[in-house]
PDB file of N, CA and C in Angstrom:
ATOM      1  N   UNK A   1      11.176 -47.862  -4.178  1.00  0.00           N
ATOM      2  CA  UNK A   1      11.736 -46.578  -4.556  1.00  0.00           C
ATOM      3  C   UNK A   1      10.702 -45.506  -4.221  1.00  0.00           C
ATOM      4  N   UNK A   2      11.240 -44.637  -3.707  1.00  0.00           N
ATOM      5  CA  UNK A   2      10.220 -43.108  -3.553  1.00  0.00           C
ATOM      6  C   UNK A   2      11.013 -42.139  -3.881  1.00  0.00           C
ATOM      7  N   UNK A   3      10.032 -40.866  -3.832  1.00  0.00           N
ATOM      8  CA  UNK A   3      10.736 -39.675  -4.765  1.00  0.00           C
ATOM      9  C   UNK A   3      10.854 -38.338  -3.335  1.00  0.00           C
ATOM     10  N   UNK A   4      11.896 -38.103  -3.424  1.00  0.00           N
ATOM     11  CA  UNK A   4      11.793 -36.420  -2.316  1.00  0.00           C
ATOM     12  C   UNK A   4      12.297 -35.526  -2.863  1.00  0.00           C
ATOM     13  N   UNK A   5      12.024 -34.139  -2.803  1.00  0.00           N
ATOM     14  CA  UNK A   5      12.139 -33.385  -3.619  1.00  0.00           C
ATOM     15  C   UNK A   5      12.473 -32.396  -2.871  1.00  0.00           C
ATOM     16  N   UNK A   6      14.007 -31.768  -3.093  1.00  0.00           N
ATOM     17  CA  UNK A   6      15.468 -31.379  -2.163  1.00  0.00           C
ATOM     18  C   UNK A   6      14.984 -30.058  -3.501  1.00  0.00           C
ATOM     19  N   UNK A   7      15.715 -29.116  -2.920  1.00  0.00           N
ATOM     20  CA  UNK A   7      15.591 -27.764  -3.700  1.00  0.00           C
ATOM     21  C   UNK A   7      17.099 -26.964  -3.438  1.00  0.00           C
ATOM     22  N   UNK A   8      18.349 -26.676  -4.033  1.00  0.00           N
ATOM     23  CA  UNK A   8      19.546 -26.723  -3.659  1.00  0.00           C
ATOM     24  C   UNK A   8      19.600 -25.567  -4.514  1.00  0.00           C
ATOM     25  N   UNK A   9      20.499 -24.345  -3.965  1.00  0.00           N
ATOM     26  CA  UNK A   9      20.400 -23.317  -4.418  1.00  0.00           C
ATOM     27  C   UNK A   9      22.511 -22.963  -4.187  1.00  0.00           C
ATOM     28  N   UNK A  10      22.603 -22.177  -5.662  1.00  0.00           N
ATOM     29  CA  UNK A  10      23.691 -22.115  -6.141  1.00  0.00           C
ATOM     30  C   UNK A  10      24.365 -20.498  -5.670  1.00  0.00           C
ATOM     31  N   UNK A  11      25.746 -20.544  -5.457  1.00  0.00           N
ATOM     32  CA  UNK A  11      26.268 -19.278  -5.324  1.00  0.00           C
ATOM     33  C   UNK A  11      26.525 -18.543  -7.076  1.00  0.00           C
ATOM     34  N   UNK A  12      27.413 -17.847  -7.217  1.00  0.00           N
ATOM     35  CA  UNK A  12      27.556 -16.908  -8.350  1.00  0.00           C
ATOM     36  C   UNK A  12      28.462 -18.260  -8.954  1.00  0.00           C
ATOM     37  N   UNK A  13      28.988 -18.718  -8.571  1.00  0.00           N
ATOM     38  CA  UNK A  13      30.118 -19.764  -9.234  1.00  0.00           C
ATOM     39  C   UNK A  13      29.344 -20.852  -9.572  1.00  0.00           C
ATOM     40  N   UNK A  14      28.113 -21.317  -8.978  1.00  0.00           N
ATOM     41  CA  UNK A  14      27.721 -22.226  -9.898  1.00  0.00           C
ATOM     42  C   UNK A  14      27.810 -23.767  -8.555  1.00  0.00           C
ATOM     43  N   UNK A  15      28.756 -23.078  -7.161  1.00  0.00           N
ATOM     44  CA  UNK A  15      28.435 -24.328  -6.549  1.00  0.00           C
ATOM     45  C   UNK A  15      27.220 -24.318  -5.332  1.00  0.00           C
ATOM     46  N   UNK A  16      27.180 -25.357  -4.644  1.00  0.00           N
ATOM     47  CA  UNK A  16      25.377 -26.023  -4.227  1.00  0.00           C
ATOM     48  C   UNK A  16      26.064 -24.903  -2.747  1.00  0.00           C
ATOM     49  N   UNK A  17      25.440 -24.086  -2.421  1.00  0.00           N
ATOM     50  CA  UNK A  17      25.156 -23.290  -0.969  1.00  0.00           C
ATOM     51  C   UNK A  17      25.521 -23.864   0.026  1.00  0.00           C
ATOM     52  N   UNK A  18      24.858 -25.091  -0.125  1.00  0.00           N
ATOM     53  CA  UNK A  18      24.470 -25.519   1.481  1.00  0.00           C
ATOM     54  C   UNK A  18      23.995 -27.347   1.301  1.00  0.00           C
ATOM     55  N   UNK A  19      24.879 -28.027   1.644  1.00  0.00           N
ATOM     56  CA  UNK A  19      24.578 -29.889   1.251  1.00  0.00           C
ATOM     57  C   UNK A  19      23.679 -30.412   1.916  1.00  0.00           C
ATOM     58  N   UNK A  20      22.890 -31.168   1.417  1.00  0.00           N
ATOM     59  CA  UNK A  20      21.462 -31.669   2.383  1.00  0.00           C
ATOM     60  C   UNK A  20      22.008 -32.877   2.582  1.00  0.00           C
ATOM     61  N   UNK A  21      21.786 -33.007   3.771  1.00  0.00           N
ATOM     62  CA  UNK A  21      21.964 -34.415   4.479  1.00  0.00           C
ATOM     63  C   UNK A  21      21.051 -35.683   4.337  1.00  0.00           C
ATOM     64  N   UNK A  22      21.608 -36.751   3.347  1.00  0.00           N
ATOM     65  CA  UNK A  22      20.727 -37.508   2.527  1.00  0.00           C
ATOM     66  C   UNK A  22      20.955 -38.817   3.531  1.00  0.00           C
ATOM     67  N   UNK A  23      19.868 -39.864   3.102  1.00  0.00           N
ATOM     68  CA  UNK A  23      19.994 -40.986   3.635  1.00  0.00           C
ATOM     69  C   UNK A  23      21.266 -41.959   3.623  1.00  0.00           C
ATOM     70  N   UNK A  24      22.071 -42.877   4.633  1.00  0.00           N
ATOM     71  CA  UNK A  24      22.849 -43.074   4.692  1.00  0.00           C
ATOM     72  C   UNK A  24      22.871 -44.787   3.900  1.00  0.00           C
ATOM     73  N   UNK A  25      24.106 -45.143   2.928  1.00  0.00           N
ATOM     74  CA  UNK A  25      24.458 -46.518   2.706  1.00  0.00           C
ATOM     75  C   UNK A  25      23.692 -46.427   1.491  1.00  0.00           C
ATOM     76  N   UNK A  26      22.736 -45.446   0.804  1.00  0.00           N
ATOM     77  CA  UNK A  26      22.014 -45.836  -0.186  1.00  0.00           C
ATOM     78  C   UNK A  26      22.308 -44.996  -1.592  1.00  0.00           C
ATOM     79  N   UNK A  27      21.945 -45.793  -2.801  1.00  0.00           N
ATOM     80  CA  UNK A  27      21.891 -45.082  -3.959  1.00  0.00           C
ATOM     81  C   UNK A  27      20.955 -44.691  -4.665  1.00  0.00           C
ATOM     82  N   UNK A  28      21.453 -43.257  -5.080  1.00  0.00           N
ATOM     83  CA  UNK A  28      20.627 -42.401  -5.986  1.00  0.00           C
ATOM     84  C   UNK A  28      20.677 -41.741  -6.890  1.00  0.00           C
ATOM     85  N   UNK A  29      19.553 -41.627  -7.781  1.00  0.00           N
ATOM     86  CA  UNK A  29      19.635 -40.951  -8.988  1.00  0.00           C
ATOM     87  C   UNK A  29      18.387 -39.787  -8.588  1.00  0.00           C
ATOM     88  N   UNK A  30      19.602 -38.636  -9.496  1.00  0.00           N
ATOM     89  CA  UNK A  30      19.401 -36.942  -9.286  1.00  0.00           C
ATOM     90  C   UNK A  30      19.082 -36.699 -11.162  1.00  0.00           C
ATOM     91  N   UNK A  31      17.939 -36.040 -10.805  1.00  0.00           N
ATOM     92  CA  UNK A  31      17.513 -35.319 -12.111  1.00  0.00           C
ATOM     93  C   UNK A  31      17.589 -33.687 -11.937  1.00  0.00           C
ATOM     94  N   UNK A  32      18.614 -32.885 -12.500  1.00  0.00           N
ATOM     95  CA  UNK A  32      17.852 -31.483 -12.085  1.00  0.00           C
ATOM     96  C   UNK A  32      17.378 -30.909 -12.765  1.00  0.00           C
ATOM     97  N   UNK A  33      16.325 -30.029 -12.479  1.00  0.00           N
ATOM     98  CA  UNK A  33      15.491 -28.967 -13.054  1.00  0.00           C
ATOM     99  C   UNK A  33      15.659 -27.722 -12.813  1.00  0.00           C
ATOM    100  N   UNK A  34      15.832 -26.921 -13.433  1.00  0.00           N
ATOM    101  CA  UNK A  34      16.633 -25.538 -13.084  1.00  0.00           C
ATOM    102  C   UNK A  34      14.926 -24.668 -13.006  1.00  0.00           C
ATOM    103  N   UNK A  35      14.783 -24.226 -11.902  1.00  0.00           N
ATOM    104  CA  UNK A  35      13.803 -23.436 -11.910  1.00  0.00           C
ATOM    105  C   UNK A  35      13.664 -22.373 -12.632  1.00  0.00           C
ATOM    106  N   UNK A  36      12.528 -21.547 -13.052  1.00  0.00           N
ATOM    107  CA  UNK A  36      12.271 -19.952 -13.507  1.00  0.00           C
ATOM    108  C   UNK A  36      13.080 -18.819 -12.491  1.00  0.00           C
ATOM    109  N   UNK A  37      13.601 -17.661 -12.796  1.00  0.00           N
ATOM    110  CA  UNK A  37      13.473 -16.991 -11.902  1.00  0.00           C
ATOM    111  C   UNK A  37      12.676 -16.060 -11.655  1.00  0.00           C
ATOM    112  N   UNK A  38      11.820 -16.845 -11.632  1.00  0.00           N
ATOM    113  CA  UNK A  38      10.539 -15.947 -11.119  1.00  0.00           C
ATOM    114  C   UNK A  38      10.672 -14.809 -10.068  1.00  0.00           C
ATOM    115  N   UNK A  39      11.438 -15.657  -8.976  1.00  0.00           N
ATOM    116  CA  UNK A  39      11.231 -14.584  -7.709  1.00  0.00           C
ATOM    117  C   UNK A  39      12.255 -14.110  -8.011  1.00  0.00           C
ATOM    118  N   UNK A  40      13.582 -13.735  -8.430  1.00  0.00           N
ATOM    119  CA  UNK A  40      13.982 -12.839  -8.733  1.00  0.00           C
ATOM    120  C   UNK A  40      14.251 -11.180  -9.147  1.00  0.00           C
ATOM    121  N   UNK A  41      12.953 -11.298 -10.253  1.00  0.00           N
ATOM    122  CA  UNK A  41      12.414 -10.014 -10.865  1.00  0.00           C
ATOM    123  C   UNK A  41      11.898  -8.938  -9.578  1.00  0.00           C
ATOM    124  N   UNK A  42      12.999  -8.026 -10.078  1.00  0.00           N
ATOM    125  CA  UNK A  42      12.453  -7.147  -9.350  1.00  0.00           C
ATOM    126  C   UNK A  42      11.597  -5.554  -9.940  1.00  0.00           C
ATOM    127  N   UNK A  43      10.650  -5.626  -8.593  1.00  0.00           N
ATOM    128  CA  UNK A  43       9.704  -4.714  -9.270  1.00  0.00           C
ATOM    129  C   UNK A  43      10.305  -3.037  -8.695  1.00  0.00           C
ATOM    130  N   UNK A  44      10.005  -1.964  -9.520  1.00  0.00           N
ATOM    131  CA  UNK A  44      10.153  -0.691  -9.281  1.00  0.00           C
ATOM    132  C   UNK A  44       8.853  -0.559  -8.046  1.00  0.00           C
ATOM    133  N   UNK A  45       9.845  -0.584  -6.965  1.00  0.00           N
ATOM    134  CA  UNK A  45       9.072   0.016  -5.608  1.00  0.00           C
ATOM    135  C   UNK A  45       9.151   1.843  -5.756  1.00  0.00           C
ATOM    136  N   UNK A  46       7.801   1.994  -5.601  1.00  0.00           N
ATOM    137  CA  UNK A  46       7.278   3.308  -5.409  1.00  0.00           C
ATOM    138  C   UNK A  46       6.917   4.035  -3.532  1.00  0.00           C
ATOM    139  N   UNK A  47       7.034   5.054  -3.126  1.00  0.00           N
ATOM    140  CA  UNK A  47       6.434   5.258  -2.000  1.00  0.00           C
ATOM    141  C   UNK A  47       4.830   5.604  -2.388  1.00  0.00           C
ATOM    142  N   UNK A  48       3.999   5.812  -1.066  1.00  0.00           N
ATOM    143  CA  UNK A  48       2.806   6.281  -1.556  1.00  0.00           C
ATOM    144  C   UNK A  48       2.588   7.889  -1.841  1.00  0.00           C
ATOM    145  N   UNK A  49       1.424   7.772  -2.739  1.00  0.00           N
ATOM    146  CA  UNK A  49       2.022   9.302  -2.875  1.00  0.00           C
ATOM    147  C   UNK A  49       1.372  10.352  -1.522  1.00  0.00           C
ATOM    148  N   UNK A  50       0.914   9.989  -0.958  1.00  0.00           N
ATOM    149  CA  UNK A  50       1.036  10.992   0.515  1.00  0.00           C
ATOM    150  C   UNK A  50       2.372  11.511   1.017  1.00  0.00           C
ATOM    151  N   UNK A  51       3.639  10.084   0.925  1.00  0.00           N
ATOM    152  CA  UNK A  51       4.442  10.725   1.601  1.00  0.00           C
ATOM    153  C   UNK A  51       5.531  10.648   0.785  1.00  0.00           C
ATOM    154  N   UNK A  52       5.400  10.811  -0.914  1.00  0.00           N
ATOM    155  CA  UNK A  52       6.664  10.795  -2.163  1.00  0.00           C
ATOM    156  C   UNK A  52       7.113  12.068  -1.798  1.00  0.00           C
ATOM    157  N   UNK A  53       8.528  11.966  -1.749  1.00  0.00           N
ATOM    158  CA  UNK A  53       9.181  13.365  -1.882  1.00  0.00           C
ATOM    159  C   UNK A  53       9.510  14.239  -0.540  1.00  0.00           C
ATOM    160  N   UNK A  54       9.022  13.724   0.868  1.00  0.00           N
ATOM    161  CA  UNK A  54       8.672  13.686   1.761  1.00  0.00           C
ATOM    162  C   UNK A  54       9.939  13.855   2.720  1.00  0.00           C
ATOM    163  N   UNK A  55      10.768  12.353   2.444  1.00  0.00           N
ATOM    164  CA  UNK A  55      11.486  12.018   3.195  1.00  0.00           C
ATOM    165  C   UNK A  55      12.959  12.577   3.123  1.00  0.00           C
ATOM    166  N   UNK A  56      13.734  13.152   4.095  1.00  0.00           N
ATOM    167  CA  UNK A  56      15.019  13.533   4.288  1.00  0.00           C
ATOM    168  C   UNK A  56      16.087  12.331   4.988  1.00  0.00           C
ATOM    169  N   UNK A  57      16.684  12.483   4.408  1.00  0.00           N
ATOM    170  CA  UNK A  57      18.104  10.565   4.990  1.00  0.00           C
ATOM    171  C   UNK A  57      18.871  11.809   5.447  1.00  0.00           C
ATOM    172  N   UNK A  58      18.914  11.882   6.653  1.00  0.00           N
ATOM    173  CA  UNK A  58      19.646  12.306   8.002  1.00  0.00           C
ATOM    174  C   UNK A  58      20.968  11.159   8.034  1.00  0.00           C
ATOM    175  N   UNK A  59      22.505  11.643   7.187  1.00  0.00           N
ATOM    176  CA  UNK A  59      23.516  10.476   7.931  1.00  0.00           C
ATOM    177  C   UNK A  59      23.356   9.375   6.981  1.00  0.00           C
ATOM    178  N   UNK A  60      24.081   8.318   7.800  1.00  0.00           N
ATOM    179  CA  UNK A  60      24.740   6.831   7.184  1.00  0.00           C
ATOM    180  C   UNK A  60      23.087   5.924   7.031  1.00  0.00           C
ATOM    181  N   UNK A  61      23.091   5.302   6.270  1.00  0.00           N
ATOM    182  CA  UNK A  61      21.795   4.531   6.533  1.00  0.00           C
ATOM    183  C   UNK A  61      21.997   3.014   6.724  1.00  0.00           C
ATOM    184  N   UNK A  62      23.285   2.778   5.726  1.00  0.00           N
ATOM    185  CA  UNK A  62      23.919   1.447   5.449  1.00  0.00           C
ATOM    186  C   UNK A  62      25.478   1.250   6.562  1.00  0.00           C
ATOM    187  N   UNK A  63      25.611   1.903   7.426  1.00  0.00           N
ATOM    188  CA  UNK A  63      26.965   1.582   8.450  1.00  0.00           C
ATOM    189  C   UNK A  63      25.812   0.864   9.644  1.00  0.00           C
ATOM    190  N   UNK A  64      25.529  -0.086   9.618  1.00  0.00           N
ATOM    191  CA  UNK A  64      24.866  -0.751  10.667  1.00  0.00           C
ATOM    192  C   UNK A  64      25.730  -2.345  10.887  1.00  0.00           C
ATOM    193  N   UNK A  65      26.464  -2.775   9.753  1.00  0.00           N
ATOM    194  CA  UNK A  65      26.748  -4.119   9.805  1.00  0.00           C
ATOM    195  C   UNK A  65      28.153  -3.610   9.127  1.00  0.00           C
ATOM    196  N   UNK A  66      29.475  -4.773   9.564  1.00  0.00           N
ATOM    197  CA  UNK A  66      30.132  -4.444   8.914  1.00  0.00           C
ATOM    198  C   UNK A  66      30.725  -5.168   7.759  1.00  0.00           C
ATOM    199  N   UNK A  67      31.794  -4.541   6.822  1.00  0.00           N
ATOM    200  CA  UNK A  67      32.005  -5.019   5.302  1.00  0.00           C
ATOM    201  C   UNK A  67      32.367  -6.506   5.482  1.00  0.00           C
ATOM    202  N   UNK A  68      33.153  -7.038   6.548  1.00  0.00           N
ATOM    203  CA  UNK A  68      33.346  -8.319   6.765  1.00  0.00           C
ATOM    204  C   UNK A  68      32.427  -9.473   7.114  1.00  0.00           C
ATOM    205  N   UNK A  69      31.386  -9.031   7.661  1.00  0.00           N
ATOM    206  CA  UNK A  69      29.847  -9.314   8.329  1.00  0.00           C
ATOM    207  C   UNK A  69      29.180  -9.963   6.970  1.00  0.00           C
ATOM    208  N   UNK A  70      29.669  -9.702   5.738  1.00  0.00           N
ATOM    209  CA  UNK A  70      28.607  -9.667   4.873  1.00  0.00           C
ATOM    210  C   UNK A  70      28.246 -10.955   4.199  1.00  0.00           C
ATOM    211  N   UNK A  71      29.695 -11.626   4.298  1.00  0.00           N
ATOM    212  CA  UNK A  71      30.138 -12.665   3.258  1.00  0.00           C
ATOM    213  C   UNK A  71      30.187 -12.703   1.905  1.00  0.00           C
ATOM    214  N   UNK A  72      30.663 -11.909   1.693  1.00  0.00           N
ATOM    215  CA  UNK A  72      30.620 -11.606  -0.091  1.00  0.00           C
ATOM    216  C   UNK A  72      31.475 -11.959  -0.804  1.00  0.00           C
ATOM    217  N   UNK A  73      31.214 -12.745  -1.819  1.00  0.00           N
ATOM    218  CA  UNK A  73      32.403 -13.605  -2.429  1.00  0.00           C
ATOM    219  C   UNK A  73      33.627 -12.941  -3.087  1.00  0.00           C
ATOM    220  N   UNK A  74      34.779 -13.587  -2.815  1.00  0.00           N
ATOM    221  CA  UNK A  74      35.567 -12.946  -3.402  1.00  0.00           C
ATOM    222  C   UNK A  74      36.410 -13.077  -4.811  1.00  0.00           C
TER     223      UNK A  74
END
């Protein structure tokens, strides 16, 4: 017996993303561990202050890709 350690990441519903392609004809036992969400947290991004307050948004910034492009669950 040996141990590999698969990392499977969930949509909003709760099912597996993306199936890892496991060894064939054999059986196994799955323990899961639900990670921290560490990387999650998001931090308040600041500009520097040389150029805070600075900047003018000329137009669309977000029409580059479109709404169908996105895959967003429905």
């Amino acid at each position: 017996m040996y141990a590999e350690r698969l990392i499977l990441e969930t949509d909003v519903a709760g099912r597996i993303k993306e199936m890892p392609i496991l060894p064939a004809n054999k059986q196994m036992e799955a323990i899961f561990l639900v990670t921290d969400d560490l990387n999650l947290k998001k931090t308040q991004r600041q500009p520097h202050p040389d150029i805070a307050g600075k900047a003018k948004v000329i137009g669309d910034i977000i029409d580059t890709v479109s709404q169908a492009e996105w895959n967003l669950p429905k």
